[in-house]
N, C-alpha and C. Protein backbone atom coordinates (compact mmCIF):
# COMPACT_ATOMS: atom_id res chain seq x y z
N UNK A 1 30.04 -203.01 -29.36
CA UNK A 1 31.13 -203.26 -30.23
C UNK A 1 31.30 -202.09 -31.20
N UNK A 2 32.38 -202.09 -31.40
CA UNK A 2 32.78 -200.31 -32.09
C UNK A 2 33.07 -201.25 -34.03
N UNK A 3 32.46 -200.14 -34.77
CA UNK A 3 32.78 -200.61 -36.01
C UNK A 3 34.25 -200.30 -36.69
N UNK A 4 35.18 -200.91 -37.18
CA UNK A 4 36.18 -200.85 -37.36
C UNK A 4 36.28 -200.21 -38.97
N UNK A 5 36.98 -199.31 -38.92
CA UNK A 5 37.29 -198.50 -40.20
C UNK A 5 38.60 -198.93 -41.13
N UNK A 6 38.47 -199.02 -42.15
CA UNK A 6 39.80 -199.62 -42.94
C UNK A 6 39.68 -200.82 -43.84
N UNK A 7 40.68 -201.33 -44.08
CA UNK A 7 40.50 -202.26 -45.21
C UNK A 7 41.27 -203.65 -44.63
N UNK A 8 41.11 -204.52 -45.19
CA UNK A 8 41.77 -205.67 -44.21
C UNK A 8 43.12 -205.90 -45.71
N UNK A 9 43.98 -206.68 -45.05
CA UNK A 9 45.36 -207.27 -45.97
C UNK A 9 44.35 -207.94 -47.07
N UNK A 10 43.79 -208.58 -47.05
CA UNK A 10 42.93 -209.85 -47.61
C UNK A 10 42.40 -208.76 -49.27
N UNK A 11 41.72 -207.72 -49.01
CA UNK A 11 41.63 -206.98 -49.77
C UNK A 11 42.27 -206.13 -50.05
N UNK A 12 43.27 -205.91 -49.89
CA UNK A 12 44.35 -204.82 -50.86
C UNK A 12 45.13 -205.84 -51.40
N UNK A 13 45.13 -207.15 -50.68
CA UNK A 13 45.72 -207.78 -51.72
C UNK A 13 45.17 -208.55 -52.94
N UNK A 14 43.85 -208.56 -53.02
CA UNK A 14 43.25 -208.77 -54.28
C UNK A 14 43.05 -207.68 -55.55
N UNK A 15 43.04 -206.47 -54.87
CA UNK A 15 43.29 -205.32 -55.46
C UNK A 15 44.40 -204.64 -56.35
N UNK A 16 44.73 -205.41 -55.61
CA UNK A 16 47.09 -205.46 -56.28
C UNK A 16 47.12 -206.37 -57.26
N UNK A 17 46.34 -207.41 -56.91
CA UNK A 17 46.70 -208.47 -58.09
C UNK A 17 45.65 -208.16 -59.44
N UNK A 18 44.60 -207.61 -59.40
CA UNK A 18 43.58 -207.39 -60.37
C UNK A 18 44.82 -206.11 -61.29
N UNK A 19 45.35 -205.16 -60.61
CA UNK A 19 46.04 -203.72 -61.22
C UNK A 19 47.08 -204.90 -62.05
N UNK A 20 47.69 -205.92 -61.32
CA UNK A 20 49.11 -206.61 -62.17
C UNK A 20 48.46 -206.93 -62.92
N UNK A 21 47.07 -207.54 -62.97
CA UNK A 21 46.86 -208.57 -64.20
C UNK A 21 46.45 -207.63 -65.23
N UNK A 22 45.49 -206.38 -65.11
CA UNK A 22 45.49 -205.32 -65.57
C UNK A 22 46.64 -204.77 -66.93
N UNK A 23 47.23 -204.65 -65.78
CA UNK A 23 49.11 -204.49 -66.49
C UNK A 23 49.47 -204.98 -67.56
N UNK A 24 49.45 -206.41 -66.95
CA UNK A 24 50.12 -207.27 -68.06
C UNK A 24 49.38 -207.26 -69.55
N UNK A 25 48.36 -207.26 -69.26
CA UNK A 25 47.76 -207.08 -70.29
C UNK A 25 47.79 -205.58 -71.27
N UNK A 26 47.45 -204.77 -70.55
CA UNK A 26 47.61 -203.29 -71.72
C UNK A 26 49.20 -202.66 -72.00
N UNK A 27 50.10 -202.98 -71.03
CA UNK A 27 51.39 -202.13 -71.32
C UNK A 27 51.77 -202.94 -72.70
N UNK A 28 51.79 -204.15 -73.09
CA UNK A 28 52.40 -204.78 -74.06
C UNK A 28 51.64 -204.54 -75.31
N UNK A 29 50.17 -204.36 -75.39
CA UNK A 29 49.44 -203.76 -76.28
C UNK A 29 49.82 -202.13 -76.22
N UNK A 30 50.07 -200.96 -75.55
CA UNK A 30 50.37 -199.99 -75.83
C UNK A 30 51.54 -199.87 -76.61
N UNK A 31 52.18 -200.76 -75.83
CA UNK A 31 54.00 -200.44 -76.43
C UNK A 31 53.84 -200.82 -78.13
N UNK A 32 52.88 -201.47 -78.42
CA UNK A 32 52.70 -202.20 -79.50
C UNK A 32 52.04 -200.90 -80.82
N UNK A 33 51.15 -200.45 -80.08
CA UNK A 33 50.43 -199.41 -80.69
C UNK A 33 51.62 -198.23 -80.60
N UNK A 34 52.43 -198.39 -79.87
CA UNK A 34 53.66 -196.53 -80.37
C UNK A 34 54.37 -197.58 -80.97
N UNK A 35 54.90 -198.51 -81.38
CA UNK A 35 55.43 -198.87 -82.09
C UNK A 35 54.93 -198.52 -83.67
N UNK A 36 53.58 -199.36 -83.53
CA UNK A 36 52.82 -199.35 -85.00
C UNK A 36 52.96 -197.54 -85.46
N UNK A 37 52.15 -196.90 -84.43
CA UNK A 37 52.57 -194.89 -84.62
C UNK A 37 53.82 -194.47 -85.26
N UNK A 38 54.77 -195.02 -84.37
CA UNK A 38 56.27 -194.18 -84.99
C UNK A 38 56.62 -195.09 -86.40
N UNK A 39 56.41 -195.71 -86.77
CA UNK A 39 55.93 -196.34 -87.83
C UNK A 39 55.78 -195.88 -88.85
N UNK A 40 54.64 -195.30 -88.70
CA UNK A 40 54.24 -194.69 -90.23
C UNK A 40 54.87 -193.28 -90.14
N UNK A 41 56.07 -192.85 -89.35
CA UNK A 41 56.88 -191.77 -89.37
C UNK A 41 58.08 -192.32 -90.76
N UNK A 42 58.55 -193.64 -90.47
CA UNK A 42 59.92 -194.08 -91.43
C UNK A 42 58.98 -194.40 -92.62
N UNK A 43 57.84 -194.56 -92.63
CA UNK A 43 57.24 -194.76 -94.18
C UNK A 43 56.60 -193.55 -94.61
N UNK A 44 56.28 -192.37 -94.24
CA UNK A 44 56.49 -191.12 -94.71
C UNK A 44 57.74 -190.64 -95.19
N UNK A 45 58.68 -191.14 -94.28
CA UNK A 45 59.93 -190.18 -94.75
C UNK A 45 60.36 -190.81 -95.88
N UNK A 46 59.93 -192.09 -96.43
CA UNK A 46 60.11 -193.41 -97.09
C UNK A 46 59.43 -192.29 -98.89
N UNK A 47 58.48 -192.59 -98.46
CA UNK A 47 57.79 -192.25 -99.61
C UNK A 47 57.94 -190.69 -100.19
N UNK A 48 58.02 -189.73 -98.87
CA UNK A 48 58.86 -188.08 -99.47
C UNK A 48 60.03 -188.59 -99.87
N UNK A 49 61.00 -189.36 -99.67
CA UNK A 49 62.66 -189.04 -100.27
C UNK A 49 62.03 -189.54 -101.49
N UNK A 50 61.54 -190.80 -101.94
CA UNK A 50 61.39 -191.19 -103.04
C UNK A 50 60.35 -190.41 -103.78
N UNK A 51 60.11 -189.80 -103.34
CA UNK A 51 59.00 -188.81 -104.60
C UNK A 51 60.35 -187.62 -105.09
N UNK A 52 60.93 -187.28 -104.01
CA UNK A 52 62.51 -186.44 -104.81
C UNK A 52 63.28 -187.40 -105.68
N UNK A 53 63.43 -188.66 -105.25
CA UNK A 53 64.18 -189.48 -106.15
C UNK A 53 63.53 -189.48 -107.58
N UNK A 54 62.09 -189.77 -107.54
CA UNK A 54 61.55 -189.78 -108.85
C UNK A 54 61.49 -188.18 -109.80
N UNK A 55 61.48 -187.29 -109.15
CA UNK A 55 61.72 -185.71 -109.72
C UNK A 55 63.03 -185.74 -110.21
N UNK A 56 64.39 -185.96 -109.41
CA UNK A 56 65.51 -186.47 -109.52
C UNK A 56 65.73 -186.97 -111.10
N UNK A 57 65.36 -187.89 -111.05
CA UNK A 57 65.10 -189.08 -112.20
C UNK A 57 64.72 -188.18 -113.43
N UNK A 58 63.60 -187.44 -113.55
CA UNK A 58 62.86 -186.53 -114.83
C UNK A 58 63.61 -185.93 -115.45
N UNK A 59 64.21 -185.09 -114.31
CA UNK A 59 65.89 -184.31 -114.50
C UNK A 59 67.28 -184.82 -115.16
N UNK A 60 67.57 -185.73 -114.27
CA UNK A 60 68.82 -186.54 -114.79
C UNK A 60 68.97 -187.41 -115.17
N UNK A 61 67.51 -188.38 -115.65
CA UNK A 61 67.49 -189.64 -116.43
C UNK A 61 68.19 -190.57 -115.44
N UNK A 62 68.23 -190.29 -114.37
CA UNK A 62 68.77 -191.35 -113.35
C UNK A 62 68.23 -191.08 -111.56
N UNK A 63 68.71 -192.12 -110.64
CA UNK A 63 68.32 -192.06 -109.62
C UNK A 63 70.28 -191.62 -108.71
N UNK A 64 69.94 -191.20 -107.68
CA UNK A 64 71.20 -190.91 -107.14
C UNK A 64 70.88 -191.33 -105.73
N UNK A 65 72.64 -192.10 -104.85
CA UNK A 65 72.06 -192.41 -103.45
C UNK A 65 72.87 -191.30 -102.82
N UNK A 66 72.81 -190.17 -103.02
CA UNK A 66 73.26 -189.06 -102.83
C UNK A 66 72.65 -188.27 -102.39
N UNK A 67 72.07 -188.54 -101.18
CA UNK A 67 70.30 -187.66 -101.02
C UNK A 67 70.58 -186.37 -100.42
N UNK A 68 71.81 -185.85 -100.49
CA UNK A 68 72.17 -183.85 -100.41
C UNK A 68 71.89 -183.43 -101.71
N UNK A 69 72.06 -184.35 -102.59
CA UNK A 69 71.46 -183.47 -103.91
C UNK A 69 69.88 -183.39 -104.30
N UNK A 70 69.18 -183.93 -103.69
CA UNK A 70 68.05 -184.28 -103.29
C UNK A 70 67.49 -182.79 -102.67
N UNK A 71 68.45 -182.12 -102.23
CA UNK A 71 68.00 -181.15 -100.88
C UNK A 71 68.03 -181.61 -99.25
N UNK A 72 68.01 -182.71 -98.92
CA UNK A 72 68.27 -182.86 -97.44
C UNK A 72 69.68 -183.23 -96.84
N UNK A 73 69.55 -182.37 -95.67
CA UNK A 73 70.68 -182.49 -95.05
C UNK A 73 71.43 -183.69 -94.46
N UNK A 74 72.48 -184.39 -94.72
CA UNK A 74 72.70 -185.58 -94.25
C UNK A 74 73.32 -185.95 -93.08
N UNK A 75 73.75 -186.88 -92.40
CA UNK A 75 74.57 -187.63 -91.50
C UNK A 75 76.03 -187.59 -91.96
N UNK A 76 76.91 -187.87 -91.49
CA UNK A 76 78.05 -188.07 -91.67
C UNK A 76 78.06 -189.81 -92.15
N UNK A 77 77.08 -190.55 -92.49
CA UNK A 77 77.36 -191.91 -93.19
C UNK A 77 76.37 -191.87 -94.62
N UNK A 78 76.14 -190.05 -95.09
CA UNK A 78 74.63 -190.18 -95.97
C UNK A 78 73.67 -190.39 -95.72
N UNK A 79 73.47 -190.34 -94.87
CA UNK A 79 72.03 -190.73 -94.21
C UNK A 79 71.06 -189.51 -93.48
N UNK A 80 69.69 -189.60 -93.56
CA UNK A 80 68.63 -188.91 -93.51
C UNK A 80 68.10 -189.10 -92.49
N UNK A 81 67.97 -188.32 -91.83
CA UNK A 81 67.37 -188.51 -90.05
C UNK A 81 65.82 -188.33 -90.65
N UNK A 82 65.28 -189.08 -89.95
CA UNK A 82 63.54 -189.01 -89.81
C UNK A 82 63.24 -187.60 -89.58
N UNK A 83 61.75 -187.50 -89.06
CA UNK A 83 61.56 -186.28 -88.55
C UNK A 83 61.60 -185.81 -86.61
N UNK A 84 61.81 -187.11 -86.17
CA UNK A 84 61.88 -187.27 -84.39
C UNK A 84 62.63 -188.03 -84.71
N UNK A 85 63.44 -188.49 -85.44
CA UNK A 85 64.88 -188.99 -85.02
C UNK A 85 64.55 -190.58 -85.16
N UNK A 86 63.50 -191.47 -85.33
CA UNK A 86 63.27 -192.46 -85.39
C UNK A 86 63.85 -193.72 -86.52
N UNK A 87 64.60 -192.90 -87.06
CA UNK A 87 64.53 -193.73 -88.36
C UNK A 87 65.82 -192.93 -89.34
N UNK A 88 67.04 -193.68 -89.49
CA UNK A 88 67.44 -193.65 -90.88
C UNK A 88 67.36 -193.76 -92.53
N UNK A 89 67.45 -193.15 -93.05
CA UNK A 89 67.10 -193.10 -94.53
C UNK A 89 68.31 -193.30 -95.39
N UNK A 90 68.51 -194.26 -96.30
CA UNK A 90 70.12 -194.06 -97.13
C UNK A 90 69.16 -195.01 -98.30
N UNK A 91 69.86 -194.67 -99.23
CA UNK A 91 70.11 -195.10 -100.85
C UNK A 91 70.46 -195.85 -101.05
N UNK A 92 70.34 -197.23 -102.20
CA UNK A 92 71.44 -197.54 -102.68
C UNK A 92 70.99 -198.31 -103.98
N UNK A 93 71.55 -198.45 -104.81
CA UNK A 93 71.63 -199.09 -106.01
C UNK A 93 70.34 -200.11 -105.45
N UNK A 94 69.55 -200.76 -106.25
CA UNK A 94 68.95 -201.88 -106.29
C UNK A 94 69.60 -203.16 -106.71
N UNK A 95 69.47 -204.02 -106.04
CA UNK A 95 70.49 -205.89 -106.05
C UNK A 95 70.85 -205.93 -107.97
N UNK A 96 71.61 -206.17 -107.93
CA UNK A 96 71.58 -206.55 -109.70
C UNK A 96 71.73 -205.26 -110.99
N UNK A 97 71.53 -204.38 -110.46
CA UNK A 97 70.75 -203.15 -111.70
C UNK A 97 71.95 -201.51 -110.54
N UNK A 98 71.86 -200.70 -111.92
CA UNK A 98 72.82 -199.64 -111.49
C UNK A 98 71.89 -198.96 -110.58
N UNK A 99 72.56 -197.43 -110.31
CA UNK A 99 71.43 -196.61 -110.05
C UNK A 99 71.20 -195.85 -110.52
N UNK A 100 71.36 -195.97 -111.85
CA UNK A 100 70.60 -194.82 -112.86
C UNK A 100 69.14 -195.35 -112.76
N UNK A 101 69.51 -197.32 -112.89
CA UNK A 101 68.12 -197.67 -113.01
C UNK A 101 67.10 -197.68 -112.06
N UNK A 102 67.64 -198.44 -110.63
CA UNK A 102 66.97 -198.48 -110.15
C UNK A 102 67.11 -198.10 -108.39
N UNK A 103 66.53 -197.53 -107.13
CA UNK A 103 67.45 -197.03 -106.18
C UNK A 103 66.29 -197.70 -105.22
N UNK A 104 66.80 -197.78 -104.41
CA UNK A 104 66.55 -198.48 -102.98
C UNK A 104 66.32 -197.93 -101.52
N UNK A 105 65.23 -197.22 -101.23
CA UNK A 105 65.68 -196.98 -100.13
C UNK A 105 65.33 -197.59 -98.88
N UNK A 106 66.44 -197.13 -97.52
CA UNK A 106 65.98 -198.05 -96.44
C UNK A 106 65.76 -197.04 -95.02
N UNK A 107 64.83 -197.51 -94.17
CA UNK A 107 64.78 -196.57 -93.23
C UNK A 107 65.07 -198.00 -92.39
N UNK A 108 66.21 -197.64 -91.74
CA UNK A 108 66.38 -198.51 -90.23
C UNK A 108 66.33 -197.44 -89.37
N UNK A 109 65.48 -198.45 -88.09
CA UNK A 109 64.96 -197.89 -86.89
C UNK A 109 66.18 -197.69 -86.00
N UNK A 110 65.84 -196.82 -85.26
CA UNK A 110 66.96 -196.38 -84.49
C UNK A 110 66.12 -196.25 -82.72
N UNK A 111 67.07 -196.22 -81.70
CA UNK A 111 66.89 -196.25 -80.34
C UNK A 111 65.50 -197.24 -79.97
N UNK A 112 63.99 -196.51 -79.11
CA UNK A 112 63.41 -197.46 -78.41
C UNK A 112 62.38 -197.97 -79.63
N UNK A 113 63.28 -197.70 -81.25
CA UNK A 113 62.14 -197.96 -82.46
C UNK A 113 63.01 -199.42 -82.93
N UNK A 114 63.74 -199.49 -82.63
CA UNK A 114 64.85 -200.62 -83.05
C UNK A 114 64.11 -202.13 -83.43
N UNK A 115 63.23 -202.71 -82.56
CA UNK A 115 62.81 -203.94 -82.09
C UNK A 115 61.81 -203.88 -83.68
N UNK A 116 61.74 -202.65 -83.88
CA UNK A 116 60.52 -203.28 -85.20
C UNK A 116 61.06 -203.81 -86.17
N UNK A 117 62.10 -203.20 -86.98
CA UNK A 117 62.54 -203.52 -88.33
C UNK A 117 62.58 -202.51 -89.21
N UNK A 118 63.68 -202.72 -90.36
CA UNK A 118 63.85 -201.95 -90.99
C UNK A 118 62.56 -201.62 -92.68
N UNK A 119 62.13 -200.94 -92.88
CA UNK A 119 61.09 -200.72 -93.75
C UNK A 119 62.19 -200.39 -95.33
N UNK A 120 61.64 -201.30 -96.25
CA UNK A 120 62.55 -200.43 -97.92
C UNK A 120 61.06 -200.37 -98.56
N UNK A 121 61.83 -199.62 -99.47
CA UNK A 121 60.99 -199.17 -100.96
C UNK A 121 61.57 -199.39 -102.04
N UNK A 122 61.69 -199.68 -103.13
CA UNK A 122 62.22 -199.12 -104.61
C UNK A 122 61.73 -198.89 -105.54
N UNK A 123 62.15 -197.64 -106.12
CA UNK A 123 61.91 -197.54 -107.44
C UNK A 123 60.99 -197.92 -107.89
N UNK A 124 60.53 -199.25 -108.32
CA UNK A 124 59.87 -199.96 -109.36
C UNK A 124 58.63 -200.15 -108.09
N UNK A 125 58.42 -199.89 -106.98
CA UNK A 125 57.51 -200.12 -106.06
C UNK A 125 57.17 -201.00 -105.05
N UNK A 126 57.98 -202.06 -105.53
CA UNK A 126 58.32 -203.17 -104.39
C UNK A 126 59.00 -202.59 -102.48
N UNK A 127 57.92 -202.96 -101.98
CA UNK A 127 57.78 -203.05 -100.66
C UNK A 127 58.37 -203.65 -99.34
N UNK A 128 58.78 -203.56 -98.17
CA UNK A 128 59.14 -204.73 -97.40
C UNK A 128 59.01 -204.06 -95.80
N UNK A 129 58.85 -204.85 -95.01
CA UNK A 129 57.96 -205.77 -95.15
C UNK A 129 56.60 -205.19 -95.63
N UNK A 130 55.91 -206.33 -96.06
CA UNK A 130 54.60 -206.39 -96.68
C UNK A 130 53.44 -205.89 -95.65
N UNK A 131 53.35 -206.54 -94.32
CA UNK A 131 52.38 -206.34 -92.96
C UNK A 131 52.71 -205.30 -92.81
N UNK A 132 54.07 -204.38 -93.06
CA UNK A 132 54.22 -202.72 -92.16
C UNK A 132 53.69 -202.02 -93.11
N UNK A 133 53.60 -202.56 -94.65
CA UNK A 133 52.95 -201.02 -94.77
C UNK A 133 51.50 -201.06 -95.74
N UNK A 134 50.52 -201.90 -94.94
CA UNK A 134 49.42 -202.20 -94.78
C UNK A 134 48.80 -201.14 -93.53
């Protein structure tokens, strides 16, 4: 009897199913982890505009959502491109209060960053969400 070389169906198909289950499990944890990464890209850019806002402030006794006077180059809606494009940046008055007093900023996510949420800051230091920028 001659020994037969190869693999039988029986085992490539247990092999296939170990790689899916494999799968399922790490792609949704990776995607999770470049999420969390590009992340702390809109809360950098978060915390540089507002360190100009607060220099801003020393200067002109006020805050501005005018962030070309700031020095960066804007969008055609005022707005501040991230540094890879992940994330919008814009100004605005804080709920209730002018913006001499107090300014707001927001980075909404843009393209495959969308699904996370938008990150603010203001002025006075208040945060949102609370879990992103932990």
């Amino acid at each position: 009897m001659r020994k037969v070389k190869g693999f039988t169906l029986l085992e490539i198909i247990i092999v296939v199913a170990i790689i899916g289950i494999l799968a399922a499990i790490v792609v949704p944890s990776y995607n999770e982890h470049v999420l969390q990464s590009r992340r702390s890209e809109g809360i950098s850019s978060l915390l540089t505009i507002m360190q100009q806002q607060e220099r801003y402030f020393t200067e002109q006794l006020g805050y501005t959502n005018d962030l070309s006077k700031l020095g960066y180059s804007v969008n055609g809606a005022g707005e501040v491109v991230s540094e890879n494009g992940y994330y919008l940046i814009s100004a605005v008055a804080c709920p209730s209060m002018t913006i001499s007093q107090c300014v707001l900023l927001t980075a909404t996510p843009q393209g495959v960053q969308a699904p996370d949420g938008s990150l603010t800051i203001n002025s006075r230091g208040a945060r949102t969400p609370l879990n992103a920028w932990q």
